[in-house]
N, C-alpha and C. Protein backbone atom coordinates (compact mmCIF):
# COMPACT_ATOMS: atom_id res chain seq x y z
N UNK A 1 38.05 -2.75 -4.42
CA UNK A 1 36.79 -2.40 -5.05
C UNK A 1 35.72 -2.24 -3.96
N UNK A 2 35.19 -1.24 -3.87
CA UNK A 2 33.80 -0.81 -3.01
C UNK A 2 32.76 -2.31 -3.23
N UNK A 3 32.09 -2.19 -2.44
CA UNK A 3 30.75 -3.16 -2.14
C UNK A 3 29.60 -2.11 -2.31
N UNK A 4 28.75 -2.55 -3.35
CA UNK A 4 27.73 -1.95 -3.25
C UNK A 4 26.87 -1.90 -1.51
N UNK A 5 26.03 -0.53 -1.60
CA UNK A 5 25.39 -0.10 -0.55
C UNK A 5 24.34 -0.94 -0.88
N UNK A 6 24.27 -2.00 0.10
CA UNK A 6 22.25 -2.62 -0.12
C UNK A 6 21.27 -1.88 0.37
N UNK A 7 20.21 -1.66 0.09
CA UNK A 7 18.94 -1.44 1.02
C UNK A 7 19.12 -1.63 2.30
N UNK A 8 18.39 -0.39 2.66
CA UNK A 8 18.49 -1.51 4.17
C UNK A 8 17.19 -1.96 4.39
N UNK A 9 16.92 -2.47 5.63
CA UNK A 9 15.02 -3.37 5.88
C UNK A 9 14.35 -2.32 6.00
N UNK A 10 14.87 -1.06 6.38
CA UNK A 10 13.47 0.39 6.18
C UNK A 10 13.14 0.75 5.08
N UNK A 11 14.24 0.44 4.24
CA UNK A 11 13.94 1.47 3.29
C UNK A 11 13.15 0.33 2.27
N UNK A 12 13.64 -0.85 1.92
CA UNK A 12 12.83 -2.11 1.55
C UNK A 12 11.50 -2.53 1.33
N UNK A 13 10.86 -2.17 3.23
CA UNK A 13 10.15 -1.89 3.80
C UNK A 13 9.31 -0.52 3.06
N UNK A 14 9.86 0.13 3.02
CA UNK A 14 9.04 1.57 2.28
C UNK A 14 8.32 1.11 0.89
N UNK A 15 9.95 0.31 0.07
CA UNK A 15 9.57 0.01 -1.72
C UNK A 15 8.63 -0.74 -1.39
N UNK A 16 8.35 -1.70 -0.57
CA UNK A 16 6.99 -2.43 -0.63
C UNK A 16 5.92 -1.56 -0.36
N UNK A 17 5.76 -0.63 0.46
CA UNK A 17 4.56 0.33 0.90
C UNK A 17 4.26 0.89 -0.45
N UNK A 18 5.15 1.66 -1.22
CA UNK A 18 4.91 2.13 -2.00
C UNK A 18 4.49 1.40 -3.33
N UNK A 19 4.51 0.02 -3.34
CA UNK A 19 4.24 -0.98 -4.80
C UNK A 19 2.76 -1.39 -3.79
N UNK A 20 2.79 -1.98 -2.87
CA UNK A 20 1.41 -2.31 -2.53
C UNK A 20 -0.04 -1.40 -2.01
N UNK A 21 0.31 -0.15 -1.71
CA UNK A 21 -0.56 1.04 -1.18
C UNK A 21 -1.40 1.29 -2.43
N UNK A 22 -0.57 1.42 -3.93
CA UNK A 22 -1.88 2.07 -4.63
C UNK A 22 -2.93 0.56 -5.04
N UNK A 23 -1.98 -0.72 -5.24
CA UNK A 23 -2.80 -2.10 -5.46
C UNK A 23 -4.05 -1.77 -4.35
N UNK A 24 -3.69 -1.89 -3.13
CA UNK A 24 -4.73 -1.84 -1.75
C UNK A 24 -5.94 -0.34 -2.47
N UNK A 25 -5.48 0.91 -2.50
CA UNK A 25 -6.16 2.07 -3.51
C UNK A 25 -7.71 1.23 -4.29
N UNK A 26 -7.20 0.49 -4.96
CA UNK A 26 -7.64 0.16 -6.54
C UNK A 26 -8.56 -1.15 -5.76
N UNK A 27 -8.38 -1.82 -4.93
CA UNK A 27 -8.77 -2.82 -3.91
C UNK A 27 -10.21 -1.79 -3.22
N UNK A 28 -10.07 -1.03 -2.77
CA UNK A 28 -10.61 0.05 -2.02
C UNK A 28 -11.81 0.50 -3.23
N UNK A 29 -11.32 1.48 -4.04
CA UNK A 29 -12.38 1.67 -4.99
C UNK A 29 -13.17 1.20 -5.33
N UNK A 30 -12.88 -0.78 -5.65
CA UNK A 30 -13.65 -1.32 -6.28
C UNK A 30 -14.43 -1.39 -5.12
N UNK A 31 -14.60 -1.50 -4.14
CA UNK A 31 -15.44 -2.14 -3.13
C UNK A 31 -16.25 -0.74 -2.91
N UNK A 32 -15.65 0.45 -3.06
CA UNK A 32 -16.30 1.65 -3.34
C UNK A 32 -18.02 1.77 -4.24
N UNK A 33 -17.32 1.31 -5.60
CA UNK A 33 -18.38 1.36 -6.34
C UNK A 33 -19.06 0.56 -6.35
N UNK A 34 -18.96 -1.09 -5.77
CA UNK A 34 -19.87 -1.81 -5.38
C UNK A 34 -20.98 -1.54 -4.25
N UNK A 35 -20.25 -0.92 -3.66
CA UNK A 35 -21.18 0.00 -2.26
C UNK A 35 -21.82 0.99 -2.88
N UNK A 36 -21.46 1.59 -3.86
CA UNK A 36 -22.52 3.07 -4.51
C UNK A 36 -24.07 2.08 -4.96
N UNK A 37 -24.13 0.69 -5.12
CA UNK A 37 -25.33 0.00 -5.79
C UNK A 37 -25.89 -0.44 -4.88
N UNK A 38 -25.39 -0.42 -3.50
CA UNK A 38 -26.00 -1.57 -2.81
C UNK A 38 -27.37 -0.55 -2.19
N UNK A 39 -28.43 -1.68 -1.78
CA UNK A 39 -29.18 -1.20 -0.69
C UNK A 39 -29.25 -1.76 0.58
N UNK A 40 -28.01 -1.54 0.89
CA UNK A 40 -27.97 -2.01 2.19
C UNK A 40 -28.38 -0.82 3.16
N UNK A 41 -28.94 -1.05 4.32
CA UNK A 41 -29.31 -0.52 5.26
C UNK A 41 -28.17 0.81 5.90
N UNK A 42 -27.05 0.37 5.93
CA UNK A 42 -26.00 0.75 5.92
C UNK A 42 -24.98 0.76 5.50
N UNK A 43 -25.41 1.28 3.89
CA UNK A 43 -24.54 1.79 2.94
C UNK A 43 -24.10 3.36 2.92
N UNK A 44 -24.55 4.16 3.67
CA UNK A 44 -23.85 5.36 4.23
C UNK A 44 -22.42 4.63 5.36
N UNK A 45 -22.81 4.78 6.42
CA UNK A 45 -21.85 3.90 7.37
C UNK A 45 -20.62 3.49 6.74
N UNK A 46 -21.04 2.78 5.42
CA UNK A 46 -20.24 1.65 4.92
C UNK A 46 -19.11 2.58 3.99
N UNK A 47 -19.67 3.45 3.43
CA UNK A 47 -19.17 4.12 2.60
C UNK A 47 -18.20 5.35 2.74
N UNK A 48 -18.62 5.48 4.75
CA UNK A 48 -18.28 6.86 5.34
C UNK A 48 -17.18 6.04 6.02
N UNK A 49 -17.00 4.67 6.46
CA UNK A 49 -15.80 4.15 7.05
C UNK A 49 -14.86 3.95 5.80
N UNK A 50 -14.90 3.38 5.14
CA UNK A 50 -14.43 2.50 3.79
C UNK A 50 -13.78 4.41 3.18
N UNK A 51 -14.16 5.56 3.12
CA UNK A 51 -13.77 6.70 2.55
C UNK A 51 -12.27 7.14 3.94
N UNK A 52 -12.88 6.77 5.01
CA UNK A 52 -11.92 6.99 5.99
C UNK A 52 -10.27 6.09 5.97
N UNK A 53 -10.67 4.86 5.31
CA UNK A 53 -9.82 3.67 5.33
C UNK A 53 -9.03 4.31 4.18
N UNK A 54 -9.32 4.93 3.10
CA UNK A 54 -8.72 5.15 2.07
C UNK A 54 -7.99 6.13 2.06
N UNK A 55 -8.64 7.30 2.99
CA UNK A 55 -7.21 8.43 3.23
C UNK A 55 -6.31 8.26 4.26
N UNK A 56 -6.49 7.22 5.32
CA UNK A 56 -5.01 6.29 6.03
C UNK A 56 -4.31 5.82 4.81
N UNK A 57 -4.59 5.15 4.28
CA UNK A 57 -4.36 4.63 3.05
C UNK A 57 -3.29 5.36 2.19
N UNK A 58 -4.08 6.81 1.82
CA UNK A 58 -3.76 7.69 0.88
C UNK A 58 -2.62 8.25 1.91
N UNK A 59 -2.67 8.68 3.07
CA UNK A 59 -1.49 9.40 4.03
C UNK A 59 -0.75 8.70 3.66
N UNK A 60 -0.89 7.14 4.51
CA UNK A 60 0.70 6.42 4.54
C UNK A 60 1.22 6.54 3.14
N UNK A 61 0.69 6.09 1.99
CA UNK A 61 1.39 6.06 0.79
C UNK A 61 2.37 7.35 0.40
N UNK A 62 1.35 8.85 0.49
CA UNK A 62 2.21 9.76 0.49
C UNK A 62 3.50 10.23 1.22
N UNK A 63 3.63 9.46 2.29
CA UNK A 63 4.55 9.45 3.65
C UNK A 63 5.50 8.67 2.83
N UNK A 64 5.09 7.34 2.41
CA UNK A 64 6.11 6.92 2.08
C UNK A 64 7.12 7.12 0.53
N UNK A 65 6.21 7.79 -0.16
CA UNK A 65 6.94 8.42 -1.58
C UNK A 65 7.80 9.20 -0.82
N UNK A 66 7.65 10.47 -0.17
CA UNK A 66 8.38 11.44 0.61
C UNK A 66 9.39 10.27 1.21
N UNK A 67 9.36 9.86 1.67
CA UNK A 67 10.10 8.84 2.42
C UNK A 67 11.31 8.34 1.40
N UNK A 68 10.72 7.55 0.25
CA UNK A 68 11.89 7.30 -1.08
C UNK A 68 12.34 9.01 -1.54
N UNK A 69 11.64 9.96 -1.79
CA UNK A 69 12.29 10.78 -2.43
C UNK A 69 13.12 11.20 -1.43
N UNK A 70 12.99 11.32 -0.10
CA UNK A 70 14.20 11.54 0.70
C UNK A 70 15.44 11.19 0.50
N UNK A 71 15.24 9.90 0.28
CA UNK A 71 16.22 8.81 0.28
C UNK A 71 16.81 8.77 -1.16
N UNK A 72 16.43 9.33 -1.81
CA UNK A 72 17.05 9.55 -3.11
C UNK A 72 16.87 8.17 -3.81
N UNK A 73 15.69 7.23 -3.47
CA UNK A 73 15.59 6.30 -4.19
C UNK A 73 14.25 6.56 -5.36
N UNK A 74 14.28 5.80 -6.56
CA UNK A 74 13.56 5.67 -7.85
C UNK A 74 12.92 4.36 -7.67
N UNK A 75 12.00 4.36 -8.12
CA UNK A 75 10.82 2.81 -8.04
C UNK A 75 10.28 3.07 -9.32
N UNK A 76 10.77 2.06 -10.38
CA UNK A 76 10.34 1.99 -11.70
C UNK A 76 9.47 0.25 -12.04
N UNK A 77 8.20 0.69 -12.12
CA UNK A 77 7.48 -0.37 -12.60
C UNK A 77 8.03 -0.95 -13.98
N UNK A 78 8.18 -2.45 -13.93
CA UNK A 78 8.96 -3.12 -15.20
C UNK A 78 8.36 -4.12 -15.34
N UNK A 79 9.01 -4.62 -16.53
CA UNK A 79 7.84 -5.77 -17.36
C UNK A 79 7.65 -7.16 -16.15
N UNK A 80 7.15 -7.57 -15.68
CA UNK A 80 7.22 -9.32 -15.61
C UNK A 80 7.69 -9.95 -16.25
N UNK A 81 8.63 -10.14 -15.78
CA UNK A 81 9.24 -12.31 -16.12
C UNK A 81 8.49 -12.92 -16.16
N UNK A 82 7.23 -13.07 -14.98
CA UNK A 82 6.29 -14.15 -15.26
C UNK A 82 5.23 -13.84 -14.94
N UNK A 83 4.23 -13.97 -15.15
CA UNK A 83 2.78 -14.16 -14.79
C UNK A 83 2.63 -13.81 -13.38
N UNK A 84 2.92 -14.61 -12.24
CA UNK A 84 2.91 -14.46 -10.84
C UNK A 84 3.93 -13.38 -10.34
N UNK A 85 4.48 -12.71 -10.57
CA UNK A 85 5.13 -12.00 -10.09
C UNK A 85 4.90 -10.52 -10.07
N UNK A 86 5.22 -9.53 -9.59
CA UNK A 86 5.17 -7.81 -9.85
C UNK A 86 6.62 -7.38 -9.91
N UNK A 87 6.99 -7.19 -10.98
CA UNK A 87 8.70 -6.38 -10.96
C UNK A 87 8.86 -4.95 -10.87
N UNK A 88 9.80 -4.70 -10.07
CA UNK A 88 10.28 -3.40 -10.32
C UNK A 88 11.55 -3.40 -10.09
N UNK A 89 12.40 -2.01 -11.07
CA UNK A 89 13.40 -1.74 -10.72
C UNK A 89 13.71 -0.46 -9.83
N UNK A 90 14.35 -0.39 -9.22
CA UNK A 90 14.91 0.27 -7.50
C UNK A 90 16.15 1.04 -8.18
N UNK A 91 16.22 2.17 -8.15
CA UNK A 91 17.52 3.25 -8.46
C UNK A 91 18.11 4.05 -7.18
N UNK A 92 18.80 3.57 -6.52
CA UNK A 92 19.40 3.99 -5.50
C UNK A 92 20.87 4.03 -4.87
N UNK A 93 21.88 5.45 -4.90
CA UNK A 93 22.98 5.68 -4.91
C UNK A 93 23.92 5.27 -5.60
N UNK A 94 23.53 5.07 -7.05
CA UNK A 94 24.14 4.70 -8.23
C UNK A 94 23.97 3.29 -8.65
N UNK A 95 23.23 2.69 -7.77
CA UNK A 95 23.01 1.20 -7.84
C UNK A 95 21.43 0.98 -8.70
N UNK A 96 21.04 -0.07 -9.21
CA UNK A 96 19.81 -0.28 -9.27
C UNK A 96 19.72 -1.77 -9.16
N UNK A 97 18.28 -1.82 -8.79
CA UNK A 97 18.26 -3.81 -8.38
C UNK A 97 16.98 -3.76 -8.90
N UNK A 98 16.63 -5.26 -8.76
CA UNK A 98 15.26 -5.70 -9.16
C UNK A 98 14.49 -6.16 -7.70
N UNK A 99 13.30 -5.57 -8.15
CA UNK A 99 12.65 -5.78 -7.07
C UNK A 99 11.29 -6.72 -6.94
N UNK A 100 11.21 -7.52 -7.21
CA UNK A 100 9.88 -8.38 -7.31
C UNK A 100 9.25 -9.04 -6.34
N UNK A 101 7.78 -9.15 -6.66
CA UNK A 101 6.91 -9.74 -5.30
C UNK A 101 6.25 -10.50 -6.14
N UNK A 102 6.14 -12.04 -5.37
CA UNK A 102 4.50 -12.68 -5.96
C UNK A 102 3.85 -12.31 -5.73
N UNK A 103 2.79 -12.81 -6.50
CA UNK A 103 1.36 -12.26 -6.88
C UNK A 103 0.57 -12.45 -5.43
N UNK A 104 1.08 -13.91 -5.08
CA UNK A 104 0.01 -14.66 -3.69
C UNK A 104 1.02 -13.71 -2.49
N UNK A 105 2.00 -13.29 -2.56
CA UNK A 105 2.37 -12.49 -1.38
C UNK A 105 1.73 -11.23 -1.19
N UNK A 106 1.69 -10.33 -2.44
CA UNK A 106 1.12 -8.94 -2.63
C UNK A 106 -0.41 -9.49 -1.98
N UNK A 107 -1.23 -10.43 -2.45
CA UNK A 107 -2.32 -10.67 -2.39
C UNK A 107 -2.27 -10.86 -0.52
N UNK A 108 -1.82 -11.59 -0.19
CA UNK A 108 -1.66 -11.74 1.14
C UNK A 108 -1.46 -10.64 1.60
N UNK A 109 -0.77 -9.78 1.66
CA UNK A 109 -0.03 -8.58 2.18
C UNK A 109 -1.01 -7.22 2.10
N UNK A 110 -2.05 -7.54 1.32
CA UNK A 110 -2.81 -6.42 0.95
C UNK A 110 -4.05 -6.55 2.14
N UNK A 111 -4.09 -7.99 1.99
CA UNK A 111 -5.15 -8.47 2.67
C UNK A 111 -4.84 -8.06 4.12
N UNK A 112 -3.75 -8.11 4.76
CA UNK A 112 -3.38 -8.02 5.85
C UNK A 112 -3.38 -6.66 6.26
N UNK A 113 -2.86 -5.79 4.87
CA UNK A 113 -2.81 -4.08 5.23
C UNK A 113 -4.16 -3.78 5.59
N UNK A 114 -5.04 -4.05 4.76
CA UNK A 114 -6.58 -3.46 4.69
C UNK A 114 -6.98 -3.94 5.94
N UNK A 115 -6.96 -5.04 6.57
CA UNK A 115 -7.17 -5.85 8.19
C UNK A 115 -6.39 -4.67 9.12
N UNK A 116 -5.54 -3.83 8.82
CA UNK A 116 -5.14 -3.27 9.83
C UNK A 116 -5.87 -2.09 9.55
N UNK A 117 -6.01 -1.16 8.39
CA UNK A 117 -6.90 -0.06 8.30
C UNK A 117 -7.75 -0.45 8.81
N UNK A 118 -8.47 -1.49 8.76
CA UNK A 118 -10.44 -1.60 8.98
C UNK A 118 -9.96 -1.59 10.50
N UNK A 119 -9.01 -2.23 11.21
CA UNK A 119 -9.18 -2.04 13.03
C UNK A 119 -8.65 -0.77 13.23
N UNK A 120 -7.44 -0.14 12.72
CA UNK A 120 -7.53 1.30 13.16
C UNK A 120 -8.27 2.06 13.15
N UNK A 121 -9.57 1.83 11.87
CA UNK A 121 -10.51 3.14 11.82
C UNK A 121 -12.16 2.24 13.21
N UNK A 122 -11.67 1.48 13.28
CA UNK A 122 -12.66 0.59 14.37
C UNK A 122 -12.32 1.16 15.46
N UNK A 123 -10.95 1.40 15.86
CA UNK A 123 -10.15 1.61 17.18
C UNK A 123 -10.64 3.13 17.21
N UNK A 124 -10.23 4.09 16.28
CA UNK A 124 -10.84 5.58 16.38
C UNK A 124 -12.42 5.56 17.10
N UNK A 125 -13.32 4.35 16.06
CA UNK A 125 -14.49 4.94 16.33
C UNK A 125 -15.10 4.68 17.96
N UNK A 126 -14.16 3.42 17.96
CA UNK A 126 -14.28 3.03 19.65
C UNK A 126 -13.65 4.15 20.99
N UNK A 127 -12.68 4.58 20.36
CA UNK A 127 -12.26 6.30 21.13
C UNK A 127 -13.36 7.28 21.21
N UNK A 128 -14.12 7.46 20.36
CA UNK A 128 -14.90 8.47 20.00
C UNK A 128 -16.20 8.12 20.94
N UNK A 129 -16.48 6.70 20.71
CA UNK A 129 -17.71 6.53 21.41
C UNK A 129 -17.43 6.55 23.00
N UNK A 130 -16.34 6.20 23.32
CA UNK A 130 -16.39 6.60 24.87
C UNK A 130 -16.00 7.82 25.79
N UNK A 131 -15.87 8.88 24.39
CA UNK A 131 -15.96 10.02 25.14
C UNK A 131 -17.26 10.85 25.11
């Protein structure tokens, strides 16, 4: 009897990009429309980096759908088992699995993605200013 084909850590790696990119999205917005009220001094600035953060954002995510549809894998959002968790089911080369994340990991993980957008678009602007 064959052994199912597992995931491998790239492609794994991707199903998470693709379950946590639009959460980070929706993360993004809100802080969007909280910035459309503010009067802060530099609420242009704020609004013109934070718009930049969101189409890194928006690239990688699209990179990585292309990336599953390459791969001939399916990412189907499914009910929760529990409260703390995010489920999905994974359809890939006749196989399907479950795929779930806690809540405090996604939360962590988002936190950490957005920490890397805000220094990449920091790192651009620091390129820019020294030329």
């Amino acid at each position: 009897m064959n052994k199912p084909q597992l995931l491998t850590q790239g492609e794994l790696n991707v199903i998470r990009q693709c379950i946590l990119l639009p959460l980070l999205v929706h993360v993004i917005d809100k802080n969007m429309d909280d910035l459309k009220y503010s009067d802060s001094t530099f609420k242009d600035l704020y609004m013109t980096s934070t718009e930049v953060v969101l189409d890194f954002v928006n690239r990688d995510y699209l990179d990585a759908r292309q990336q599953l549809s390459k791969a001939k894998i399916k990412l189907v959002e499914a009910k929760p088992t529990a409260d703390y968790e995010v489920n999905y089911t994974v359809y890939f080369r006749g196989y399907q699995e479950q795929f779930r994340l806690m809540k405090n990991v996604v939360t962590a993980q988002i936190r950490i993605a957005l920490g890397n957008y805000v220094r990449e678009v920091g790192d651009l602007v620091k390129k820019i200013r020294r030329q």
